[in-house]
C-alpha atoms as a PDB file:
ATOM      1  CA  UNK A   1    -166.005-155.208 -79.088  1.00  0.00           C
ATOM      2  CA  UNK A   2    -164.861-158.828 -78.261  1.00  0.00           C
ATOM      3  CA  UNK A   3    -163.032-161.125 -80.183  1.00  0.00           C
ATOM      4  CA  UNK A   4    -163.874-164.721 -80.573  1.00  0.00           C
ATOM      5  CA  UNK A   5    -161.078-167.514 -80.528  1.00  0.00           C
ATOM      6  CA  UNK A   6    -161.460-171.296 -82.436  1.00  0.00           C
ATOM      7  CA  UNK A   7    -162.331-172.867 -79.176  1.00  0.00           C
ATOM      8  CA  UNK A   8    -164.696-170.039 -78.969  1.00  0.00           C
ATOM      9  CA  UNK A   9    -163.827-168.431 -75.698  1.00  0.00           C
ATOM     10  CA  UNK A  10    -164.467-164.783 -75.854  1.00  0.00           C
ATOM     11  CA  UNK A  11    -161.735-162.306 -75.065  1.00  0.00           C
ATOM     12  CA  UNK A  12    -161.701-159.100 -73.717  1.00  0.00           C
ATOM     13  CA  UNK A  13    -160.211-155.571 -75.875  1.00  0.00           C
ATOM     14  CA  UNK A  14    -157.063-155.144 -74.881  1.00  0.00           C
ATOM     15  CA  UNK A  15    -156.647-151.247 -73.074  1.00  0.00           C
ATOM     16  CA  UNK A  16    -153.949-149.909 -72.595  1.00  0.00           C
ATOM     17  CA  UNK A  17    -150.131-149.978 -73.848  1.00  0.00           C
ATOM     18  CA  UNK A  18    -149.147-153.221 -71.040  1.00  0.00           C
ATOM     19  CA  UNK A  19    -151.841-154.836 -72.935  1.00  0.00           C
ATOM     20  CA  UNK A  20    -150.011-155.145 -76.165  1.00  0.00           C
ATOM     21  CA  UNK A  21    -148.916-158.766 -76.395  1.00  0.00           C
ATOM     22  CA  UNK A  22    -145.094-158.972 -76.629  1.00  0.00           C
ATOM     23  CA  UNK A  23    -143.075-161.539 -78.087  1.00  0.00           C
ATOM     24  CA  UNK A  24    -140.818-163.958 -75.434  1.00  0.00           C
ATOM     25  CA  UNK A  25    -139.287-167.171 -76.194  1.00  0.00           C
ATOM     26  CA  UNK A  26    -140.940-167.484 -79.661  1.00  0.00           C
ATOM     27  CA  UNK A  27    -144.647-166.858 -78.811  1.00  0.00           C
ATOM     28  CA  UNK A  28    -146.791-163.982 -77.908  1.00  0.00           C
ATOM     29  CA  UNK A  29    -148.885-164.036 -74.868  1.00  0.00           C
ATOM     30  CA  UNK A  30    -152.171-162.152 -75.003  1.00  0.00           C
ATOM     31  CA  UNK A  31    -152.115-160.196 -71.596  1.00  0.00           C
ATOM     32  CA  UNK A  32    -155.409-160.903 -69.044  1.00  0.00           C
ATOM     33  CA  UNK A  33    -156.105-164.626 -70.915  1.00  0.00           C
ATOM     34  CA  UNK A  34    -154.393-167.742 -71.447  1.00  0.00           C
ATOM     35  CA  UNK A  35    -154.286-167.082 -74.846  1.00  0.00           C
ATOM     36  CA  UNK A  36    -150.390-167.974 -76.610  1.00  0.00           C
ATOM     37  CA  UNK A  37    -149.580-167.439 -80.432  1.00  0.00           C
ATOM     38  CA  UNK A  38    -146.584-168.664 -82.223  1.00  0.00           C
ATOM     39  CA  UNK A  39    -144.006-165.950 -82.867  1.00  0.00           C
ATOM     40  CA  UNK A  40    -144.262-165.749 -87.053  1.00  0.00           C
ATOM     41  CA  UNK A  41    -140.540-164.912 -87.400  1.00  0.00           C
ATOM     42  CA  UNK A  42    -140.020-168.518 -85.043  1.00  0.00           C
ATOM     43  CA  UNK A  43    -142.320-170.179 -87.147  1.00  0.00           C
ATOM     44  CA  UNK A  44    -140.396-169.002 -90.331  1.00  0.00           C
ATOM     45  CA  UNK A  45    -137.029-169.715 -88.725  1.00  0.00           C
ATOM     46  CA  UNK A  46    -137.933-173.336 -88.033  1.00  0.00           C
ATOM     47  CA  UNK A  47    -140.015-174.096 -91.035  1.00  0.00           C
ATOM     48  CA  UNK A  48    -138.644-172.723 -93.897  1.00  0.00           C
ATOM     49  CA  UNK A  49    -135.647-174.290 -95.940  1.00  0.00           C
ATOM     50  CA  UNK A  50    -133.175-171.460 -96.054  1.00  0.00           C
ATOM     51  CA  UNK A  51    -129.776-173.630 -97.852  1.00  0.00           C
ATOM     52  CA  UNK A  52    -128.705-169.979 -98.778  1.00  0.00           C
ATOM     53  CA  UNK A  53    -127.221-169.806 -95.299  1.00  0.00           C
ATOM     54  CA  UNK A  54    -125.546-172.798 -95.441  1.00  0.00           C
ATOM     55  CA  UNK A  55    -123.387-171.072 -98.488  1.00  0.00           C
ATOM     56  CA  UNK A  56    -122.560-167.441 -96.920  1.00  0.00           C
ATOM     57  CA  UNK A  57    -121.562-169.148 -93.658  1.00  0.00           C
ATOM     58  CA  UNK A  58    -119.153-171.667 -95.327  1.00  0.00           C
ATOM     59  CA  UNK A  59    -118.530-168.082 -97.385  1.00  0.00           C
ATOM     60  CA  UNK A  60    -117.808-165.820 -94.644  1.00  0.00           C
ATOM     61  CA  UNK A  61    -115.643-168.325 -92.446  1.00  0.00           C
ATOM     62  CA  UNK A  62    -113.538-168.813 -95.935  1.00  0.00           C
ATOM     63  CA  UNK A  63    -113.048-165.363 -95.908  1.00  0.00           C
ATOM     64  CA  UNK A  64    -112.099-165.032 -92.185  1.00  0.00           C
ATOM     65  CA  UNK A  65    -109.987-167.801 -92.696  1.00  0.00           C
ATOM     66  CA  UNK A  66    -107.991-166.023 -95.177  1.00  0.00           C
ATOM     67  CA  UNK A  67    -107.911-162.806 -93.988  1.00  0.00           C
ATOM     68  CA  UNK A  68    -106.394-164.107 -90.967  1.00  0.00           C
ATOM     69  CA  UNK A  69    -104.124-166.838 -91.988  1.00  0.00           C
ATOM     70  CA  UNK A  70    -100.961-166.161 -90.328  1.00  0.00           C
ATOM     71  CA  UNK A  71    -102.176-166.378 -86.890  1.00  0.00           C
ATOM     72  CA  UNK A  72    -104.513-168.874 -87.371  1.00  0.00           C
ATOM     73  CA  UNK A  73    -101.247-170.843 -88.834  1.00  0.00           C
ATOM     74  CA  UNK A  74     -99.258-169.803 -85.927  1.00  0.00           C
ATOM     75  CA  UNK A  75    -102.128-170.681 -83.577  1.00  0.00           C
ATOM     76  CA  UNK A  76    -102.693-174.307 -85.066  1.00  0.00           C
ATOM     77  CA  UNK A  77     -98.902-174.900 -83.549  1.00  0.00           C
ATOM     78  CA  UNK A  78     -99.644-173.843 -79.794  1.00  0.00           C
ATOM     79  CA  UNK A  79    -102.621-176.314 -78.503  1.00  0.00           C
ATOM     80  CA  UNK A  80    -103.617-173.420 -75.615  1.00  0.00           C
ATOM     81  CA  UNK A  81    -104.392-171.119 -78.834  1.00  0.00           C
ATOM     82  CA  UNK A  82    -105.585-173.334 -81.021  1.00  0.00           C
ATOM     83  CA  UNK A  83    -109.227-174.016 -79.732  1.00  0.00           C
ATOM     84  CA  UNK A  84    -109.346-170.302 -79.214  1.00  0.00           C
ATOM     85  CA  UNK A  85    -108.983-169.624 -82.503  1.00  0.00           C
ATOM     86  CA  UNK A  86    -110.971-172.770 -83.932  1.00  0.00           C
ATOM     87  CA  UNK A  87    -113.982-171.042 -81.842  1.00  0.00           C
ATOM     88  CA  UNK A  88    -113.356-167.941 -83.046  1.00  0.00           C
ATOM     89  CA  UNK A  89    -113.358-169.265 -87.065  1.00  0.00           C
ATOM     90  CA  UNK A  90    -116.382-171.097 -86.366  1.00  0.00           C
ATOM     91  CA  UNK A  91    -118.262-168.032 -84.867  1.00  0.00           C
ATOM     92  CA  UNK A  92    -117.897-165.577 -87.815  1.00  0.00           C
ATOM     93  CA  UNK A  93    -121.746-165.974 -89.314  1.00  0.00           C
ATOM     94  CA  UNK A  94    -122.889-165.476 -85.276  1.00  0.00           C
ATOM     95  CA  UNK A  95    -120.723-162.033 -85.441  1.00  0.00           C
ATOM     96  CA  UNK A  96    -122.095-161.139 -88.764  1.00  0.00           C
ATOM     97  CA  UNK A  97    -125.565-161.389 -87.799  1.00  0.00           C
ATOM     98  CA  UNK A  98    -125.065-159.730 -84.475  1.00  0.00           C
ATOM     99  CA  UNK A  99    -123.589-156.754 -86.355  1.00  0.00           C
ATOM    100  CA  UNK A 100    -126.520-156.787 -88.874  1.00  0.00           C
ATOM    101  CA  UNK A 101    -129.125-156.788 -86.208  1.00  0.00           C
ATOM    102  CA  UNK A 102    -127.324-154.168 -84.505  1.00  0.00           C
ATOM    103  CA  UNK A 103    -128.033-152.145 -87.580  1.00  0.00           C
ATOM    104  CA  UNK A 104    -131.072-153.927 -88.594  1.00  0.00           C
ATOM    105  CA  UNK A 105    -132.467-152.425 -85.265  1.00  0.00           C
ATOM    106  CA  UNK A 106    -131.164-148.710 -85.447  1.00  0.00           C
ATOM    107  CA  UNK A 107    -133.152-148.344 -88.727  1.00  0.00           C
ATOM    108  CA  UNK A 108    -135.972-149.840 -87.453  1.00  0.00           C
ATOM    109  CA  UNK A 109    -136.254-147.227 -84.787  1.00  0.00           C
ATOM    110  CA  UNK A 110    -135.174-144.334 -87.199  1.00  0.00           C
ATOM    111  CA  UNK A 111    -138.355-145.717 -89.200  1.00  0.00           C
ATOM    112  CA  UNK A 112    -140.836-146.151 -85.921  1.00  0.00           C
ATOM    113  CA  UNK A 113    -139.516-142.323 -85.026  1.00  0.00           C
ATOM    114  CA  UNK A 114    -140.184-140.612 -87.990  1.00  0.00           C
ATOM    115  CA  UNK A 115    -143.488-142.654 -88.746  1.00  0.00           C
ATOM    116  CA  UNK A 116    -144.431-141.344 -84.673  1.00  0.00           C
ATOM    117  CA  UNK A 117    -143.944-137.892 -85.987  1.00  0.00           C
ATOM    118  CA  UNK A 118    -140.661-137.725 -83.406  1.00  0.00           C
ATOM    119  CA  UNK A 119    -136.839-136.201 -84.386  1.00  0.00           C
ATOM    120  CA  UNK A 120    -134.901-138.770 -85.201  1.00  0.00           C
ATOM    121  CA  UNK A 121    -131.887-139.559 -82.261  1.00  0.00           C
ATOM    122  CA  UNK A 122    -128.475-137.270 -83.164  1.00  0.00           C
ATOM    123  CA  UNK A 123    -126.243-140.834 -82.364  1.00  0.00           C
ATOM    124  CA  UNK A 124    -128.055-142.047 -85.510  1.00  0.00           C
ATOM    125  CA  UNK A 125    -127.422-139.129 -87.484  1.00  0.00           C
ATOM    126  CA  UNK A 126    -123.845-138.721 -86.715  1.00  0.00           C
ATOM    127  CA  UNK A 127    -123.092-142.186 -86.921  1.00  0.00           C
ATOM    128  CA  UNK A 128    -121.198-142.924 -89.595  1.00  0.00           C
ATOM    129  CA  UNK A 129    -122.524-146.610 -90.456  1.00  0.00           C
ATOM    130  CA  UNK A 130    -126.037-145.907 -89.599  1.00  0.00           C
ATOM    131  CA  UNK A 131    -126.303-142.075 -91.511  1.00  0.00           C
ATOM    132  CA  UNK A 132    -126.823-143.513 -94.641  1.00  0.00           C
ATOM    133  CA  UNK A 133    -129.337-145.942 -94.104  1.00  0.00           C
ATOM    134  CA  UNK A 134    -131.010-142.733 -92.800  1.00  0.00           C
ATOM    135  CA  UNK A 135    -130.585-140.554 -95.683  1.00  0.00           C
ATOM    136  CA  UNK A 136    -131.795-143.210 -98.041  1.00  0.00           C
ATOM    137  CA  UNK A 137    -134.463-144.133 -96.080  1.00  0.00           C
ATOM    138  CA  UNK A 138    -135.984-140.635 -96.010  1.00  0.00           C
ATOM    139  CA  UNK A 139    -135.236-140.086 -99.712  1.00  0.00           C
ATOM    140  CA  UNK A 140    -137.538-143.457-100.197  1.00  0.00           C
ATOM    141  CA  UNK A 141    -140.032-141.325 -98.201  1.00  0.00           C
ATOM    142  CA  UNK A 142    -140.053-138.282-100.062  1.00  0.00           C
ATOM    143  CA  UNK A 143    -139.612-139.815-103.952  1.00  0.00           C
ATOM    144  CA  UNK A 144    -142.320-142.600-103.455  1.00  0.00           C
ATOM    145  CA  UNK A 145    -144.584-140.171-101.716  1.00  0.00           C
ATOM    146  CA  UNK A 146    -144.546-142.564 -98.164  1.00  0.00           C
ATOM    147  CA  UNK A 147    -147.792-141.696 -96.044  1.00  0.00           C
ATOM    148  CA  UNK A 148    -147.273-144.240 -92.890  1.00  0.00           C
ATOM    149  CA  UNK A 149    -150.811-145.393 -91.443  1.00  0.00           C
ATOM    150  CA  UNK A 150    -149.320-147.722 -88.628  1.00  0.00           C
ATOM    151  CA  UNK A 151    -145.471-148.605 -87.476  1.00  0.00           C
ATOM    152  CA  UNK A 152    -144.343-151.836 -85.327  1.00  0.00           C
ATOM    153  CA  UNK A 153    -147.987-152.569 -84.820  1.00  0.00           C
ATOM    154  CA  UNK A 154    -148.246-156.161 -82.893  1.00  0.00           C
ATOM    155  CA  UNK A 155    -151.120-158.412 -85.201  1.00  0.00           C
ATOM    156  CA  UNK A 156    -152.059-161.635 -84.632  1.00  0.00           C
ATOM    157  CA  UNK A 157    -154.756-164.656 -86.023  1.00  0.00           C
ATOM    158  CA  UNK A 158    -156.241-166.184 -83.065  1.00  0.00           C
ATOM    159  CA  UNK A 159    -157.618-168.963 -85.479  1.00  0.00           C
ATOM    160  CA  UNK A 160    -154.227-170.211 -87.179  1.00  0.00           C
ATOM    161  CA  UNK A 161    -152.572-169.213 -83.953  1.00  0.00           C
ATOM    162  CA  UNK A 162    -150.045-167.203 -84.808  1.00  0.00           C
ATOM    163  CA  UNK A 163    -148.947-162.869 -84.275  1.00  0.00           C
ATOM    164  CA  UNK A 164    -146.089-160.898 -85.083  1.00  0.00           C
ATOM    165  CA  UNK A 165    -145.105-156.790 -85.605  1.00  0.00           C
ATOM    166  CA  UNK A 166    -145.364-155.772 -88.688  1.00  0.00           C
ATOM    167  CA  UNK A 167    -142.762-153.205 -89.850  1.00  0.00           C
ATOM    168  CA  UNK A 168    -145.398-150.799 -91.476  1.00  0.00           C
ATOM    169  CA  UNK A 169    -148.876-149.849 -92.692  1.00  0.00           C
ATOM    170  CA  UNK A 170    -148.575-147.242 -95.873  1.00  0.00           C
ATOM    171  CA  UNK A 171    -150.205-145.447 -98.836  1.00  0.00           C
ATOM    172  CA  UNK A 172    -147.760-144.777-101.848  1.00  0.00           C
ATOM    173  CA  UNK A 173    -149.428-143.047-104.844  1.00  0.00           C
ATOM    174  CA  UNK A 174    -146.602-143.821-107.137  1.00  0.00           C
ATOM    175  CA  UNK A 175    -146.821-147.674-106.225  1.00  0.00           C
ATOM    176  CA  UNK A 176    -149.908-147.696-106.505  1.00  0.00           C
ATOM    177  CA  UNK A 177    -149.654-146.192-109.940  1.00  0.00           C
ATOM    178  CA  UNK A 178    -147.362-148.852-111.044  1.00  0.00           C
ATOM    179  CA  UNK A 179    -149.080-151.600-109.566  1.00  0.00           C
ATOM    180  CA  UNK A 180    -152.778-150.043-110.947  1.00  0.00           C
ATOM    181  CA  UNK A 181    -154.228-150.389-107.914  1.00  0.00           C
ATOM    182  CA  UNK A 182    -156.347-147.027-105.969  1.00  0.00           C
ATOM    183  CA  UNK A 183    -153.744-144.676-104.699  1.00  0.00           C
ATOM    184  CA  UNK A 184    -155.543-144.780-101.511  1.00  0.00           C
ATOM    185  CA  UNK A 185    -154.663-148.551-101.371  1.00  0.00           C
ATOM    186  CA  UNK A 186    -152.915-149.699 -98.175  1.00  0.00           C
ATOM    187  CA  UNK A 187    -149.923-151.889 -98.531  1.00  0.00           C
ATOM    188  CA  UNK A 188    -148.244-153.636 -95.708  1.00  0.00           C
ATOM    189  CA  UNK A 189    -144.271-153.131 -96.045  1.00  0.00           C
ATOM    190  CA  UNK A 190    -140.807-154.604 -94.165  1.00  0.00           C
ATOM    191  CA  UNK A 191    -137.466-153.436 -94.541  1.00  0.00           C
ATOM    192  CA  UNK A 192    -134.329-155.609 -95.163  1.00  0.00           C
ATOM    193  CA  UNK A 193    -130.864-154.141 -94.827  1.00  0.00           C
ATOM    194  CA  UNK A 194    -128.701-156.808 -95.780  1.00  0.00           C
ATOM    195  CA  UNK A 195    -127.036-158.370 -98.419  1.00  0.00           C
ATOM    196  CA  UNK A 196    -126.001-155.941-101.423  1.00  0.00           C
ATOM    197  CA  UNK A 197    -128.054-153.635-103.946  1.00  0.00           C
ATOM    198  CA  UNK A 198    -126.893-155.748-106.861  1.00  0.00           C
ATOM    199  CA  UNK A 199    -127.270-159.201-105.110  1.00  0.00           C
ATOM    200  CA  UNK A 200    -129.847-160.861-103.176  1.00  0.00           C
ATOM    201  CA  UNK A 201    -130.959-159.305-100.468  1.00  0.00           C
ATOM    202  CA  UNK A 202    -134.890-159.919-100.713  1.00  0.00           C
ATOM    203  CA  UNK A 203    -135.771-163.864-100.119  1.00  0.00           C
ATOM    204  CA  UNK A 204    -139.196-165.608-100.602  1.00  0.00           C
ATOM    205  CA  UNK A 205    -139.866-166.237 -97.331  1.00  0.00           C
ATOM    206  CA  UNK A 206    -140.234-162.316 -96.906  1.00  0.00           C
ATOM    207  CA  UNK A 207    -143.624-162.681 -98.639  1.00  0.00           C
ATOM    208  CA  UNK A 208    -144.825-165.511 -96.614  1.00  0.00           C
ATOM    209  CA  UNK A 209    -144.315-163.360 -93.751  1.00  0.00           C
ATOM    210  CA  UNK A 210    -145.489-160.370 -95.261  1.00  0.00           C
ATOM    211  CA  UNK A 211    -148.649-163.006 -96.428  1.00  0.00           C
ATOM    212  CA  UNK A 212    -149.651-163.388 -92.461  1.00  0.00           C
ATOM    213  CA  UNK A 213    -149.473-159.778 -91.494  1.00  0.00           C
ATOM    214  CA  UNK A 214    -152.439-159.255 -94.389  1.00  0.00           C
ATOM    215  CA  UNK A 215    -154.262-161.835 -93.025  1.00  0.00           C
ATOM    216  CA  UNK A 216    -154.255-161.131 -89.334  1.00  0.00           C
ATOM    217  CA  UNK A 217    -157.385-160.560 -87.558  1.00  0.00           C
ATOM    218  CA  UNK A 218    -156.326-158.424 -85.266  1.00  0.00           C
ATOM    219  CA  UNK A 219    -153.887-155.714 -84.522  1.00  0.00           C
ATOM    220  CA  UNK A 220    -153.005-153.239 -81.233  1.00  0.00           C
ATOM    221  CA  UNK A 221    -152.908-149.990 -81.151  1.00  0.00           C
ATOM    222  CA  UNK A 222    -150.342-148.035 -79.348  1.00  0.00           C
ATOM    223  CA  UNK A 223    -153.192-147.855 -76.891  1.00  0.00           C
ATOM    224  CA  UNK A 224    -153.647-151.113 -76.359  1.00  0.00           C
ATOM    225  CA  UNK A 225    -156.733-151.173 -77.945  1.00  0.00           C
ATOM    226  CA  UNK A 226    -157.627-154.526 -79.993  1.00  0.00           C
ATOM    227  CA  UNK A 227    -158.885-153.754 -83.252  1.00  0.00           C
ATOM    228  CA  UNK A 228    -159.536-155.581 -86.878  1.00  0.00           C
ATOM    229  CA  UNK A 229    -157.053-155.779 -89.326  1.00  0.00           C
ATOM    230  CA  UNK A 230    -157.118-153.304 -91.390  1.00  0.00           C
ATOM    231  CA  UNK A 231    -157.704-154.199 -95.479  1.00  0.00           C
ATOM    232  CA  UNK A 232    -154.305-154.629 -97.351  1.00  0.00           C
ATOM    233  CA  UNK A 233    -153.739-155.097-101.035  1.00  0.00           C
ATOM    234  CA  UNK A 234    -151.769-158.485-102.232  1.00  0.00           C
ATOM    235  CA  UNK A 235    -148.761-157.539-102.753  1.00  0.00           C
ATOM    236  CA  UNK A 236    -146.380-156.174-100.458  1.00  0.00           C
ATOM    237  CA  UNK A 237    -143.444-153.893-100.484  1.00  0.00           C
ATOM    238  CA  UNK A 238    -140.113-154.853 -99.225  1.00  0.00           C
ATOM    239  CA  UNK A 239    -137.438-151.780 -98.377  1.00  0.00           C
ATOM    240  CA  UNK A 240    -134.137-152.995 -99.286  1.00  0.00           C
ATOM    241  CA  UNK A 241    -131.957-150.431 -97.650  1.00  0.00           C
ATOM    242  CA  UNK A 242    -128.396-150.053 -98.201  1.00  0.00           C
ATOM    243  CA  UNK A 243    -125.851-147.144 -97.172  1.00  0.00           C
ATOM    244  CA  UNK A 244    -125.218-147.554-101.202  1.00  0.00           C
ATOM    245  CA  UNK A 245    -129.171-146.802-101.938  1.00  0.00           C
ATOM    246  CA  UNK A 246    -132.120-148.488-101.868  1.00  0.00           C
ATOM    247  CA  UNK A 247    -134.936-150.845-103.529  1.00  0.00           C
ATOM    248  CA  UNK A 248    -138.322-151.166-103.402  1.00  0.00           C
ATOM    249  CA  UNK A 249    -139.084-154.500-103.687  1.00  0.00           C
ATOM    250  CA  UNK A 250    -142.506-155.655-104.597  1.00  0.00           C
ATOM    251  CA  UNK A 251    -143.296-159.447-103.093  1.00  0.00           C
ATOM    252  CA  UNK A 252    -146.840-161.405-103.564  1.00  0.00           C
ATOM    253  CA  UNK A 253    -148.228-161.804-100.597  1.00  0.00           C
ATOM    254  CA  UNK A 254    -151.725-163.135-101.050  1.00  0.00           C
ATOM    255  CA  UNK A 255    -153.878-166.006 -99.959  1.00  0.00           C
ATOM    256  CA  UNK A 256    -151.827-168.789-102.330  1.00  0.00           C
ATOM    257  CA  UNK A 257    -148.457-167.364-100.135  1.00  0.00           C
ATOM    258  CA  UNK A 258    -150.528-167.328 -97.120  1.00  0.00           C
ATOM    259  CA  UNK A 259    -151.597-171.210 -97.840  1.00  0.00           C
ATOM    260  CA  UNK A 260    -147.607-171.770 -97.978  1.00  0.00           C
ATOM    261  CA  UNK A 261    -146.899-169.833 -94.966  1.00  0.00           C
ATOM    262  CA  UNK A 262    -149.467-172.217 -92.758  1.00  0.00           C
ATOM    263  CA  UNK A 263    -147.529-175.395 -94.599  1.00  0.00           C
ATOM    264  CA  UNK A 264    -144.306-174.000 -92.673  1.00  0.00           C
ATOM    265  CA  UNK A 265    -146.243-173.593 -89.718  1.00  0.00           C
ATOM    266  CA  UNK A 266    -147.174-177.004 -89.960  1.00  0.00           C
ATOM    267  CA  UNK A 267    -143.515-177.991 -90.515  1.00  0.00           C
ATOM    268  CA  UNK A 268    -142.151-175.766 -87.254  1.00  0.00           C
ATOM    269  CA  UNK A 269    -144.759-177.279 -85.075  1.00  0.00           C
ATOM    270  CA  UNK A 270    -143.007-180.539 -86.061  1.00  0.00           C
ATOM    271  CA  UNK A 271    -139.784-179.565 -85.552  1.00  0.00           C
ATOM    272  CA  UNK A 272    -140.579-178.316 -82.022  1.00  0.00           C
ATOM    273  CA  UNK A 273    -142.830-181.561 -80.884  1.00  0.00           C
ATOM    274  CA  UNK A 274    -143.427-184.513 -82.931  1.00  0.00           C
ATOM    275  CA  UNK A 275    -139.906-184.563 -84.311  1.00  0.00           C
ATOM    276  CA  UNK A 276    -138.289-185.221 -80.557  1.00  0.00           C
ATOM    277  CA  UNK A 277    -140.341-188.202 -80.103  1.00  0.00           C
ATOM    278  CA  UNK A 278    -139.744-189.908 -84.240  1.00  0.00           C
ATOM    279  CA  UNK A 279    -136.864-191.579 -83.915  1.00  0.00           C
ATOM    280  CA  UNK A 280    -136.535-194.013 -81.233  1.00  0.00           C
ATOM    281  CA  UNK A 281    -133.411-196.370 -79.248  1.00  0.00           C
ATOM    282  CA  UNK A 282    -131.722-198.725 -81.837  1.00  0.00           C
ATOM    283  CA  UNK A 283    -133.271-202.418 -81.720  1.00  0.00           C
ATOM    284  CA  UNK A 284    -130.978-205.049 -80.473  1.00  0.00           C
ATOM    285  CA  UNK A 285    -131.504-208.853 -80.941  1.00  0.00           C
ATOM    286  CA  UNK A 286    -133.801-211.086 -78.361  1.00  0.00           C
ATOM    287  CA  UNK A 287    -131.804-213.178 -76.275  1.00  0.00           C
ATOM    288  CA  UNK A 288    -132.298-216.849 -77.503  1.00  0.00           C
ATOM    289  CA  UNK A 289    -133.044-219.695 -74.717  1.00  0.00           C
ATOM    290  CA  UNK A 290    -129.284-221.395 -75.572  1.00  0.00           C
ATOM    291  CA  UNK A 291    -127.705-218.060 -74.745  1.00  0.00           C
ATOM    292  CA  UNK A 292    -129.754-217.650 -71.096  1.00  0.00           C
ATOM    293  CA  UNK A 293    -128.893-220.902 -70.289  1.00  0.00           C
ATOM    294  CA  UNK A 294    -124.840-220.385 -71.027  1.00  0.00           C
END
């Protein structure tokens, strides 16, 4: 099997696990060509408008603010302390997200272990933040009848340029009931562990990103073998896990969603070239012949 790129050049199947492309810097390098897709959680980062941020930073740093008030009062009287602590304030939504990805990524690898068929690590099981993302997470499993076909599998479009690893490949009868759709059907799923149960916790962009994992091309096997991507229905199920319980979240993610998701590619690839070059050095006024002559 090869696969043909836009400009046409043929490229070898990949074979063997180092042939996996893996992401660095915001693209994914196709090992043994000169082949480089755009990262699709880069591509999301710089092209979609996410003002929701904007609030639960200004959020979070009022409630650091106030939970800490007396020594950020005394500290605002000593200058050595004070730009400690100013840095410190300012930080908060970098240490909440830091914390969150530190979580984000222990359930991720609870979810690629038990999809592998492997025990899941003790340190997850007796830790006392990550345990119930766990337990929920196999309780999703076991109520929604959870077959995995395919876990952190690398995909990519070599046409639109663009890969990224999925979170999983799965059959659910029951969602498949509900959505009247083949209970054989294969439905391409992520799973988001912020926010809370009762709030938002599931965003949009989810199912444009979600929208370019169905439409991939291609896809690695643990092997390293390049394959096609397999068939996946148009709607997509989101996991939002919480040590409270959890959702199953079902996001569109057909072509419409996909047609939006290359319109924010189209925006990032501004943002990282065209946009440095736009705006140019401020005009000043020609110098007239009276003023050389003075």
């Amino acid at each position: 099997m090869s696969t043909t790129t836009q400009a046409g050049a043929s490229v070898a199947p990949a074979a063997g696990p180092d042939r996996i492309p893996r992401p660095s810097q915001g693209w994914y390098r196709v090992p043994g060509t000169d082949i480089k897709l755009r990262r699709v959680t880069t591509i999301l980062s710089q092209g979609f408008p996410k003002p929701q941020l904007v609030f639960w930073a200004a959020n979070l740093t009022a409630q650091d603010a106030f939970a800490t008030l007396p020594r950020l009062v005394h500290a605002s009287l000593r200058p050595a302390e004070k730009e400690a602590a100013y840095d410190w304030l300012r930080k908060g939504h970098i240490r909440k997200k830091d914390e969150r990805a530190e979580i984000g990524g222990a359930v991720h690898d609870v979810i690629e272990a038990h999809v592998l068929g492997q025990p899941i690590p003790e340190s997850f099981l007796s830790d006392d933040e990550i345990a119930p993302f766990v337990e929920n997470f196999l309780r999703f499993v076991q109520e929604w009848e959870i077959e995995f076909e395919a876990s952190e599998m690398v995909v990519g479009n070599l046409t639109d340029g663009w890969a990224g690893t999925l979170d999983y490949l799965f059959r659910s009868a029951p969602i498949a009931r509900l959505l009247k759709v083949p209970p054989t059907t294969l439905f391409v799923g992520d799973t988001k562990t912020g926010g809370e149960l009762d709030e938002k916790g599931v965003y949009p962009e989810a199912g444009a990103q979600m929208s370019a994992y169905r439409r991939a091309e291609v896809c690695w096997l643990r092997d390293g073998t390049q394959v096609p991507m397999p068939k996946v229905h148009t709607v997509g199920i989101v996991l939002h896990l919480r040590p409270e319980g959890y959702r199953p979240m079902p996001l569109k993610c057909g072509d419409d969603v996909y047609e939006a998701f290359l319109h924010v590619q189209q925006v990032a690839e501004f943002q990282r070239v065209l946009a440095k070059s736009v705006v140019g050095e401020a005009l000043t006024l020609p110098t007239t012949s009276e003023e050389r002559a003075a």
